[in-house]
Protein backbone atom coordinates (compact mmCIF):
# COMPACT_ATOMS: atom_id res chain seq x y z
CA UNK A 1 0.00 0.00 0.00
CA UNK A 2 2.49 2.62 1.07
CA UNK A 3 4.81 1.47 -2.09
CA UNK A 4 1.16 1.89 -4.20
CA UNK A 5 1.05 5.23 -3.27
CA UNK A 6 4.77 6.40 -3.46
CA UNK A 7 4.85 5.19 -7.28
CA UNK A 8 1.35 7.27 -7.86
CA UNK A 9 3.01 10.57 -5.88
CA UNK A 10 5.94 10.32 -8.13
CA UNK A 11 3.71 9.64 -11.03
CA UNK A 12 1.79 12.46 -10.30
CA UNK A 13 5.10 14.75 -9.73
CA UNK A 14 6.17 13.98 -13.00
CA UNK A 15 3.22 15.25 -14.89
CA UNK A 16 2.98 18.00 -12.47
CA UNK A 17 6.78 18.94 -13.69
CA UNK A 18 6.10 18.14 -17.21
CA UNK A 19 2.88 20.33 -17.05
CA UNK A 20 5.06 23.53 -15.32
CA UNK A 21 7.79 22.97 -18.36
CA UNK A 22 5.38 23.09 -20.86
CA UNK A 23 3.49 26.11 -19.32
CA UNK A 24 6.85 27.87 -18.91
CA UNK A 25 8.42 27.07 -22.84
CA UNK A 26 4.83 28.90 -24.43
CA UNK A 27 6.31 32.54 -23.80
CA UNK A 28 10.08 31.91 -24.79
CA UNK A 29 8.73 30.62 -28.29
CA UNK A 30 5.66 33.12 -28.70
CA UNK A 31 8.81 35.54 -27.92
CA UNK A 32 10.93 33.97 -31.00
CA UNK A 33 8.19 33.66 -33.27
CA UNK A 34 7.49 37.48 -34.56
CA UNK A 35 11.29 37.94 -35.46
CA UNK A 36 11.16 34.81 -37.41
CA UNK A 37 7.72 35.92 -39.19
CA UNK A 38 9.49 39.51 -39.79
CA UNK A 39 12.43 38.16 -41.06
CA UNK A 40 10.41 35.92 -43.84
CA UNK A 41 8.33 39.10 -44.76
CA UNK A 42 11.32 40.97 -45.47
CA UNK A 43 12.80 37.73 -47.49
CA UNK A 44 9.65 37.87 -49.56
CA UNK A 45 9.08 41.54 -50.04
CA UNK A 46 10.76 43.25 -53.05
CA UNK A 47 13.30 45.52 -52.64
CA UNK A 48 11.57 48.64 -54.16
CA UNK A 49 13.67 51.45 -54.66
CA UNK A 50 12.39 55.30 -54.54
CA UNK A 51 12.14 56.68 -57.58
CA UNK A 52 13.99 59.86 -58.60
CA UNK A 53 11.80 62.36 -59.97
CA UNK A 54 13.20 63.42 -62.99
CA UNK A 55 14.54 67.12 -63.79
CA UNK A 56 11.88 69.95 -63.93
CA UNK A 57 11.05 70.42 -68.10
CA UNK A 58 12.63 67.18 -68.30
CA UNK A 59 12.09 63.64 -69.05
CA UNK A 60 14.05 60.53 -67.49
CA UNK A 61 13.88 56.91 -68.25
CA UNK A 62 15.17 53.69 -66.86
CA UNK A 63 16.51 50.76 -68.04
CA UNK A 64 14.45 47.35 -67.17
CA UNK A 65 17.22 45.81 -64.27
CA UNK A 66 16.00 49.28 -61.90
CA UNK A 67 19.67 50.77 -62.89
CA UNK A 68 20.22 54.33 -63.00
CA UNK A 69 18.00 56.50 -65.49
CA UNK A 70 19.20 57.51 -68.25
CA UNK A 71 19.83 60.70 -69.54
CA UNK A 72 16.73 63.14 -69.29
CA UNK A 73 15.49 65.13 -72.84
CA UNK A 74 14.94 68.41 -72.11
CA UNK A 75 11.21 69.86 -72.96
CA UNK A 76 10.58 73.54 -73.53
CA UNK A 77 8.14 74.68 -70.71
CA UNK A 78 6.02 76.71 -73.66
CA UNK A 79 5.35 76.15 -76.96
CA UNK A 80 4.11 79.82 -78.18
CA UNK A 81 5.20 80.87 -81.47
CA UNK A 82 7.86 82.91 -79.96
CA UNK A 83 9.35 80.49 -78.26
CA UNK A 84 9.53 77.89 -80.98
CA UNK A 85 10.87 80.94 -83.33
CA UNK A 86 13.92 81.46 -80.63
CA UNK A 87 14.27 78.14 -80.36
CA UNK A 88 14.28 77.10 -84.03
CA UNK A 89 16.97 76.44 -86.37
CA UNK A 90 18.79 79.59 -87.70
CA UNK A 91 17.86 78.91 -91.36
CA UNK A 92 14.13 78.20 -90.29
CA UNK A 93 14.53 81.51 -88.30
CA UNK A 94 15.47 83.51 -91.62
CA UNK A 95 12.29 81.42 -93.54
CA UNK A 96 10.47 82.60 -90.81
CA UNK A 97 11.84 86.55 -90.66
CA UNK A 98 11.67 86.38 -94.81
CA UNK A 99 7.94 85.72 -94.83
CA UNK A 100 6.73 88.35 -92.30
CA UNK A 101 8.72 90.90 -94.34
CA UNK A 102 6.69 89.24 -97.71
CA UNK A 103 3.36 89.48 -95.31
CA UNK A 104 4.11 93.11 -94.41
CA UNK A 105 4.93 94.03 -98.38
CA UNK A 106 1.47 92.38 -99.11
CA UNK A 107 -0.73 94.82 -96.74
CA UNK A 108 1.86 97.72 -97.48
CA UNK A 109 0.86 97.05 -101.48
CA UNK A 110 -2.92 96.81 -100.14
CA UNK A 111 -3.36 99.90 -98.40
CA UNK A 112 -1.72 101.66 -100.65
CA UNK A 113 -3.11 100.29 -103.95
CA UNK A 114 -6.46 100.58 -102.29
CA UNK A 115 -5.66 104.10 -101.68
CA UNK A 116 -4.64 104.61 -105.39
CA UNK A 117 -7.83 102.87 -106.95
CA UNK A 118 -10.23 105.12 -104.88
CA UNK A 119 -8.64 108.41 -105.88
CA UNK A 120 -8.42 107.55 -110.00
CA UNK A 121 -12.13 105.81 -109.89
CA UNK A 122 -13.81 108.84 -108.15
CA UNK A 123 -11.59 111.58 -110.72
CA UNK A 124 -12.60 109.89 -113.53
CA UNK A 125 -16.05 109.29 -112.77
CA UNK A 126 -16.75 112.81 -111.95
CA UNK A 127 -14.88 114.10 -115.36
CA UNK A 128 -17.04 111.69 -117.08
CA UNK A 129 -20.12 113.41 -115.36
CA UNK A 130 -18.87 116.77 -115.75
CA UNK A 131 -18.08 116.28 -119.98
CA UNK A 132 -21.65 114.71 -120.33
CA UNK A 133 -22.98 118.11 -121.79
CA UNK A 134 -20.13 119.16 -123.39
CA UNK A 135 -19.94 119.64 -127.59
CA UNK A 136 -16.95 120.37 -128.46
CA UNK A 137 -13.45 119.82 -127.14
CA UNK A 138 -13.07 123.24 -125.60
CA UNK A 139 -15.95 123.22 -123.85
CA UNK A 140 -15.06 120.07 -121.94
CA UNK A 141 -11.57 121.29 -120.90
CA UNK A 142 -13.17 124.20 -119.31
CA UNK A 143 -15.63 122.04 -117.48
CA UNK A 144 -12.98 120.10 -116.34
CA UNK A 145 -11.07 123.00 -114.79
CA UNK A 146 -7.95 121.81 -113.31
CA UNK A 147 -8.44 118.26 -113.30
CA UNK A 148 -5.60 115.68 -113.31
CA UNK A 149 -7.53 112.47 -114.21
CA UNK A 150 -6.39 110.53 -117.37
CA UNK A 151 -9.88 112.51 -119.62
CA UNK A 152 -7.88 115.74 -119.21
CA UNK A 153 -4.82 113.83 -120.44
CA UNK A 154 -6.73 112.13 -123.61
CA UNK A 155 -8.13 115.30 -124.42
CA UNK A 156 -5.09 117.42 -124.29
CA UNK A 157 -4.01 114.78 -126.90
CA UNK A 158 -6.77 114.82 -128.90
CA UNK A 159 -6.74 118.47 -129.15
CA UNK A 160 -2.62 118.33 -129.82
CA UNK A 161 -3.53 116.19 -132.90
CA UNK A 162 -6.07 118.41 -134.33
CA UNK A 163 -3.89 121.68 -133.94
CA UNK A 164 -0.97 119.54 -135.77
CA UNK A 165 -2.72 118.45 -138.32
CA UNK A 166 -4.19 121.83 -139.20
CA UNK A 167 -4.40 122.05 -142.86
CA UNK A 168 -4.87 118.37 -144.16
CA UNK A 169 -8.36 117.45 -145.55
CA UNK A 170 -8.13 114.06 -144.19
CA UNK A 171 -10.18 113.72 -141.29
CA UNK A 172 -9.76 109.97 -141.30
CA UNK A 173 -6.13 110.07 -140.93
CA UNK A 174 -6.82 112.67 -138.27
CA UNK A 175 -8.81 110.29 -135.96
CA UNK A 176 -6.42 107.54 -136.71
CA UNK A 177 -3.59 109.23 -135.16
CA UNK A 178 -5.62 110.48 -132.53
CA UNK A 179 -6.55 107.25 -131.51
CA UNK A 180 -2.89 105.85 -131.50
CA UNK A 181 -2.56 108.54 -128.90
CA UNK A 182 -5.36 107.17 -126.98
CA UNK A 183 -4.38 103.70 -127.44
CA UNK A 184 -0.94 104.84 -125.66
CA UNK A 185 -2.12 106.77 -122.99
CA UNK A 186 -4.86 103.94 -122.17
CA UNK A 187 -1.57 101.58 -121.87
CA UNK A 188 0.58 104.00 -119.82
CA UNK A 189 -2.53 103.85 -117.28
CA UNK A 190 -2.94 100.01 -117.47
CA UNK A 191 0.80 99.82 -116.17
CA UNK A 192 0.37 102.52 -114.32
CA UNK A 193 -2.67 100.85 -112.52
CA UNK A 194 -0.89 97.01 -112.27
CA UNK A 195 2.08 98.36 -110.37
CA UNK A 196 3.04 96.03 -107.53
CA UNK A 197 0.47 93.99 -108.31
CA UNK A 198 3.06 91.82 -109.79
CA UNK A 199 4.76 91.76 -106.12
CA UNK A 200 1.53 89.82 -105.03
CA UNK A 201 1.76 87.16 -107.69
CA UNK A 202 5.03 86.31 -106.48
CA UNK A 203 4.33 86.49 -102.85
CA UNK A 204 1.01 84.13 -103.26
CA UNK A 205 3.07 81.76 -105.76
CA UNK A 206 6.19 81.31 -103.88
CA UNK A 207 5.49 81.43 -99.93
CA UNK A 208 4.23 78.52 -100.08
CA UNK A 209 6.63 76.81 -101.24
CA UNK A 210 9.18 78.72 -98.95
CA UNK A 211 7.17 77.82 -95.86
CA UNK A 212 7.60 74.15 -96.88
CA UNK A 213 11.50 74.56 -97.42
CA UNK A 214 11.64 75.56 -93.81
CA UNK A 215 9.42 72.65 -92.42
CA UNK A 216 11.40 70.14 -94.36
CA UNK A 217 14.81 71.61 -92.87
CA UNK A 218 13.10 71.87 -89.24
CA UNK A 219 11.68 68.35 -89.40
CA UNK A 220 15.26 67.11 -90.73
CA UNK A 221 16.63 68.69 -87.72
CA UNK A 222 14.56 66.88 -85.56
CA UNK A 223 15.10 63.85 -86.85
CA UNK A 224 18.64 64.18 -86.06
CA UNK A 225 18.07 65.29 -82.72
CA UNK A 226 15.85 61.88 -82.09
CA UNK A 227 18.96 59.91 -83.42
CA UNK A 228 20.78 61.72 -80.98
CA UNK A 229 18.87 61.20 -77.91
CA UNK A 230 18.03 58.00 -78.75
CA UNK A 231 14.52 58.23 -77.82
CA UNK A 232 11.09 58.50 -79.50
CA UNK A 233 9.27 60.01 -76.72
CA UNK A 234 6.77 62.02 -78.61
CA UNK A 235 7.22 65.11 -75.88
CA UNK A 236 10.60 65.13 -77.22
CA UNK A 237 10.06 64.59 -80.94
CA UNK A 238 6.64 66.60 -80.98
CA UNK A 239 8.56 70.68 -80.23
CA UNK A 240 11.28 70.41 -82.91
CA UNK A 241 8.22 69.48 -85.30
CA UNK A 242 6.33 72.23 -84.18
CA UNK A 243 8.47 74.62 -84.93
CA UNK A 244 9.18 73.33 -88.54
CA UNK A 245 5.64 73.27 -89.09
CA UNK A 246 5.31 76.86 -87.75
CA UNK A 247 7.21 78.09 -91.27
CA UNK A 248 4.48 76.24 -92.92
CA UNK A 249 2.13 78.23 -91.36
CA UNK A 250 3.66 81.56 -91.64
CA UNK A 251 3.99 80.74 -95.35
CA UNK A 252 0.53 80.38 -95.34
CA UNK A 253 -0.37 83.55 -93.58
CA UNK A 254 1.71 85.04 -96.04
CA UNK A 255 0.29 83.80 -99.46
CA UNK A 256 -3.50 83.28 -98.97
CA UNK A 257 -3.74 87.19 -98.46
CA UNK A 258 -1.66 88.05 -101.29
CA UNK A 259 -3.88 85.50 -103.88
CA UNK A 260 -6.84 86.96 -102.29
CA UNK A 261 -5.91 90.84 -102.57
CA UNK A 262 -4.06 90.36 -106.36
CA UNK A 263 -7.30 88.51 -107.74
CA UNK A 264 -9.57 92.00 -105.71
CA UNK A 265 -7.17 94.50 -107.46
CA UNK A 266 -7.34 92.72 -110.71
CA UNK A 267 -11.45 92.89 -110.65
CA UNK A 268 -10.97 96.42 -109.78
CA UNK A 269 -8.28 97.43 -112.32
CA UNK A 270 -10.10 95.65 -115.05
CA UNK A 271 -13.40 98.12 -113.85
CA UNK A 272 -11.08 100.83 -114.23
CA UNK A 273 -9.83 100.45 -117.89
CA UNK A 274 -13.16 100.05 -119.08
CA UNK A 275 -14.00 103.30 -117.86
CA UNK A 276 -10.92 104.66 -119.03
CA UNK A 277 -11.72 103.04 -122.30
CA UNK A 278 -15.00 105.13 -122.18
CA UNK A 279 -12.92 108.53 -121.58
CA UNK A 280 -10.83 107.41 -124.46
CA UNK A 281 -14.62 107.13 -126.71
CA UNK A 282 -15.28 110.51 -125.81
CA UNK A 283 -12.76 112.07 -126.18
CA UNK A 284 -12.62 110.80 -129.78
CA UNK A 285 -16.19 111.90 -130.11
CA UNK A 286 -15.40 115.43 -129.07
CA UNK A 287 -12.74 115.70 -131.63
CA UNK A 288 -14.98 113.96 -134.44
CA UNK A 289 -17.61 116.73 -133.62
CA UNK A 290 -15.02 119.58 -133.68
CA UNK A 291 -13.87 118.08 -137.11
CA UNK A 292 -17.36 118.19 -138.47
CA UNK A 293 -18.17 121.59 -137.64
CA UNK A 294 -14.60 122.77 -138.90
CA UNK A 295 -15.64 121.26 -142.38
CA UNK A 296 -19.07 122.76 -142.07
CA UNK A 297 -18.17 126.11 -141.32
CA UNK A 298 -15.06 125.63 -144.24
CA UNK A 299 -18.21 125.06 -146.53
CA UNK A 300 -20.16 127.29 -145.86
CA UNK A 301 -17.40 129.85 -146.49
CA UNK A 302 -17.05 128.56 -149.57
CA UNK A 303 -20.16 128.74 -151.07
């Protein structure tokens, strides 16, 4: 009995002891167990490296192994006109700088053209008006006064002629040369009248064309700078193209204008020289009638 119960107290020690070991090993390995659980999370996690922000105007890339970037493009911060004309190539730049001189030329020949047009139109209408009574040659330089318009001229020839040919019996041969007189003066005018019109034809056929010599030189430029930076980024590609196509554009500013203004001032010369034309009829009337009556009154002095 007393050996029974010895062997159960010892029994009964020993799980008591095992029990206390157990209880007292739970906190050393709860203790070890969140630096082992840290150190697997940082095994697993990626290294991720910050990433530089690139340069301000600038654009940076990186190679695919997370090395250093590469070289950053620089980007203008504005792409105004101006700025892509300072920043352009200096043979774009003089494209450019040539057609805003040919723009300026085309509203300098407008204003003044348009100027010129108004003043001979409104002369020569009111000679016209003021000869309408008139019978004989005389009488219409007096109505005219001191009028410069291109009837006083045609007149003064017409009147020339007759005091020339004083004498002849011809009165054909008369208006003949009095006509080649006309036909002169009427010529003189039409030059006078297309003067720097000519300037516009050239302006509207070439500018085009000039424009597009400076994009093709800009965008060749830009090609060269791609090859150069060795990237086709279109931020980087996109300003150098912009300002090549920026002589197109100027080119364009410059010709449409000058086609539209030559083809107004052709309409209106054309106007012109018909009524000119008209001054040149009667003026050659006047003289016809001053002919007649010359004979008439020679006649009736004869009989």
């Amino acid at each position: 009995m007393n050996s029974t119960m010895i062997f159960r107290g010892a029994r009964l020690a020993a799980v008591a002891v095992a029990l206390a070991c157990a209880v007292a090993g739970q906190p050393a390995r709860a203790q070890q167990q969140p630096p082992q659980a840290g150190a697997a999370a940082a095994v697993q996690a990626p290294a991720v490296a910050p990433a530089q922000p690139a340069g301000d105007g600038a654009i940076g890339t990186t190679d695919g192994s997370g090395g250093a970037p590469r070289p950053s493009v620089a980007i203008p911060h504005e792409l105004s006109p101006w700025s892509m004309f300072l920043s352009a190539d200096i043979i774009v730049k003089f494209v450019m700088i040539g057609l805003a001189f040919a723009s300026l030329v085309t509203w300098t020949v407008f204003f003044g053209k348009s100027v010129e047009f108004t003043l001979v139109n409104r002369r020569l209408r009111r000679a016209l008006d003021a000869i309408g009574e008139a019978r004989s040659i005389a009488e219409a330089r007096v109505a005219l006064g001191a009028d410069s318009s291109v009837l006083s001229a045609l007149l003064a020839a017409a009147l020339r002629e007759a005091r020339m040919s004083a004498g002849l019996s011809s009165d054909t041969g008369i208006k003949e040369r009095a006509a080649s007189s006309f036909a002169e003066i009427t010529r003189a005018e039409a030059r006078k009248m297309r003067f720097g019109m000519g300037v516009l034809a050239t302006i509207g056929a070439t500018s085009p064309f000039v424009g597009l010599f400076g994009t093709v030189w800009g965008i060749m430029n830009s090609f060269i700078g791609i090859s150069k930076s060795q990237t086709t980024n279109l931020a980087v590609v996109a300003p150098g193209i912009a300002e090549a196509l920026l002589a197109t554009a100027i080119g364009l500013v410059a010709a449409i204008p000058a086609v539209i203004i030559y083809n107004h001032f052709a309409r209106v010369a054309k106007a012109y020289l018909e009524r000119v034309n008209r001054a040149s009829g009667a003026a050659g009337r006047l003289l016809s009638r001053d002919l007649d009556r010359a004979h008439g009154g020679a006649a009736r002095a004869a009989e």
